[in-house]
Protein backbone atom coordinates (compact mmCIF):
# COMPACT_ATOMS: atom_id res chain seq x y z
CA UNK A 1 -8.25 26.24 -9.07
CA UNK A 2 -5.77 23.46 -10.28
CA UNK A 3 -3.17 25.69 -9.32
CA UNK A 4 -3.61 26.07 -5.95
CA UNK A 5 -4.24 22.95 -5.53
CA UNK A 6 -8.14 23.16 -4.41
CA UNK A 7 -8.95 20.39 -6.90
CA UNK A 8 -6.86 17.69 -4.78
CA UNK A 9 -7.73 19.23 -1.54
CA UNK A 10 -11.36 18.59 -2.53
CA UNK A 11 -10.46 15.23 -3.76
CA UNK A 12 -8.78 14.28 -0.59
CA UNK A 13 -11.70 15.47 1.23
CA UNK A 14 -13.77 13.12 -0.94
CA UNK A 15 -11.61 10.10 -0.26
CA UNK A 16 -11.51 10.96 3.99
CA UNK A 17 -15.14 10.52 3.81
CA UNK A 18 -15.68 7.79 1.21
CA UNK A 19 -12.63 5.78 3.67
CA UNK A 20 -15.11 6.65 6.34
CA UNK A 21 -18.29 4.59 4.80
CA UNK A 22 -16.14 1.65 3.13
CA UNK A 23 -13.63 0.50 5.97
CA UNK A 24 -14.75 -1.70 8.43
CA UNK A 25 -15.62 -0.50 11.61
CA UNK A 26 -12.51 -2.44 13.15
CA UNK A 27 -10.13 -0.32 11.19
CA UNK A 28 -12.63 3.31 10.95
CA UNK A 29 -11.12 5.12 14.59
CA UNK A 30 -7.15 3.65 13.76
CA UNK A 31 -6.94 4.26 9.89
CA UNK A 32 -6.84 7.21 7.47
CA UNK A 33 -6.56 7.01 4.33
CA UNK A 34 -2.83 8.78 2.19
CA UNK A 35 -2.54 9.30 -0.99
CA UNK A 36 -3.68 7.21 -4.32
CA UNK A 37 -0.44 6.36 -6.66
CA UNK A 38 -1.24 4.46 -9.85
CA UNK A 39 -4.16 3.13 -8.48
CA UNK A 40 -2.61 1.96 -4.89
CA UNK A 41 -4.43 3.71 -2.19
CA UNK A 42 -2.22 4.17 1.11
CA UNK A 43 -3.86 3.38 4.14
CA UNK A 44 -2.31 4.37 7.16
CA UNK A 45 -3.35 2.35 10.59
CA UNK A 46 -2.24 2.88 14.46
CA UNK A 47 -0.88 -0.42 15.03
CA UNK A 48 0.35 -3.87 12.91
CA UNK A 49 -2.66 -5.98 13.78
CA UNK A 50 -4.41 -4.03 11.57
CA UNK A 51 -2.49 -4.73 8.71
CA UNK A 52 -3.70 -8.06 8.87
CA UNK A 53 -7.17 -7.10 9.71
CA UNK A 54 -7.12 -4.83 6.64
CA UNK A 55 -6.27 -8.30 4.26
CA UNK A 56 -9.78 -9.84 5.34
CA UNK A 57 -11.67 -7.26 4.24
CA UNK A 58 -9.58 -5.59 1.23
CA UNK A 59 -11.52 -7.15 -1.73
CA UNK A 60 -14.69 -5.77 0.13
CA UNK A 61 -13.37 -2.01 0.99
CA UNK A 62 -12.17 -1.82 -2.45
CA UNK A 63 -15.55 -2.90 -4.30
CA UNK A 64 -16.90 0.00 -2.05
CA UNK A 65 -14.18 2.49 -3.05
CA UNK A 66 -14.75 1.76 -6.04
CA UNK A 67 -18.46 2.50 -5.94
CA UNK A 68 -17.97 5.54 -3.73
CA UNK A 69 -15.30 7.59 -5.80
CA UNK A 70 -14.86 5.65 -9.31
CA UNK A 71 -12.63 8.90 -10.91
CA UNK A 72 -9.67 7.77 -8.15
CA UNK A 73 -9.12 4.14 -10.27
CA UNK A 74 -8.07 2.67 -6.68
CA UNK A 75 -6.99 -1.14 -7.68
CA UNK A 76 -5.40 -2.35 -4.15
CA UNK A 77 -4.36 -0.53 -1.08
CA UNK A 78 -1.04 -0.81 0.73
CA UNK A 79 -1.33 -0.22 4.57
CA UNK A 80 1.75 1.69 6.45
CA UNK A 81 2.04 2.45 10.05
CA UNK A 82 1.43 5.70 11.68
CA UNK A 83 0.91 6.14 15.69
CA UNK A 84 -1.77 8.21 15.73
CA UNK A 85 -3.52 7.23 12.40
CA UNK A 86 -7.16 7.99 12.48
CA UNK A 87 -7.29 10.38 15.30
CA UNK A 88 -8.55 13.17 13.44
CA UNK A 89 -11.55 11.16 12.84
CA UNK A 90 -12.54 10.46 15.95
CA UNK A 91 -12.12 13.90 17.39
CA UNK A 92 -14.34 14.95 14.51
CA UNK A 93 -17.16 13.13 15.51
């Protein structure tokens, strides 16, 4: 399973939906969560505002991370911009 890569598709799958229950609902319909690198998770959001936002409730969305999926190690999260960031989400629901 390693090998083709179902392991971090599940992961990924794990950290969409665990993003989901810990972000604030400012940032939940213009954020989506990347990839985790040495314990920085990258956010992406739809617009700069929400960088900002996303510094008044980091030490908050990380406690939850960290309660939601503990075997990811996230330790801070660096936001980047992407247009249409979070779009998927909201056509899911």
């Amino acid at each position: 399973m390693a090998r083709t890569g179902y392991d971090r598709e599940h992961a990924a799958g794990s950290l969409d939906t665990a993003w989901q229950q810990a972000a604030p609902d400012s940032l939940r319909g213009a954020s989506q969560p990347g990839l985790v690198r040495r314990g920085v998770l990258e956010v992406f959001v739809s617009h700069s505002a929400l960088v900002q936002e996303m510094g008044f409730h980091k030490r908050d969305v990380l406690k939850r991370l960290g309660e939601l999926v503990p075997a990811e190690g996230i330790t801070d999260i660096c936001c980047r911009l992407m247009v249409d960031a979070g779009q998927s989400f909201v056509s899911e629901q």
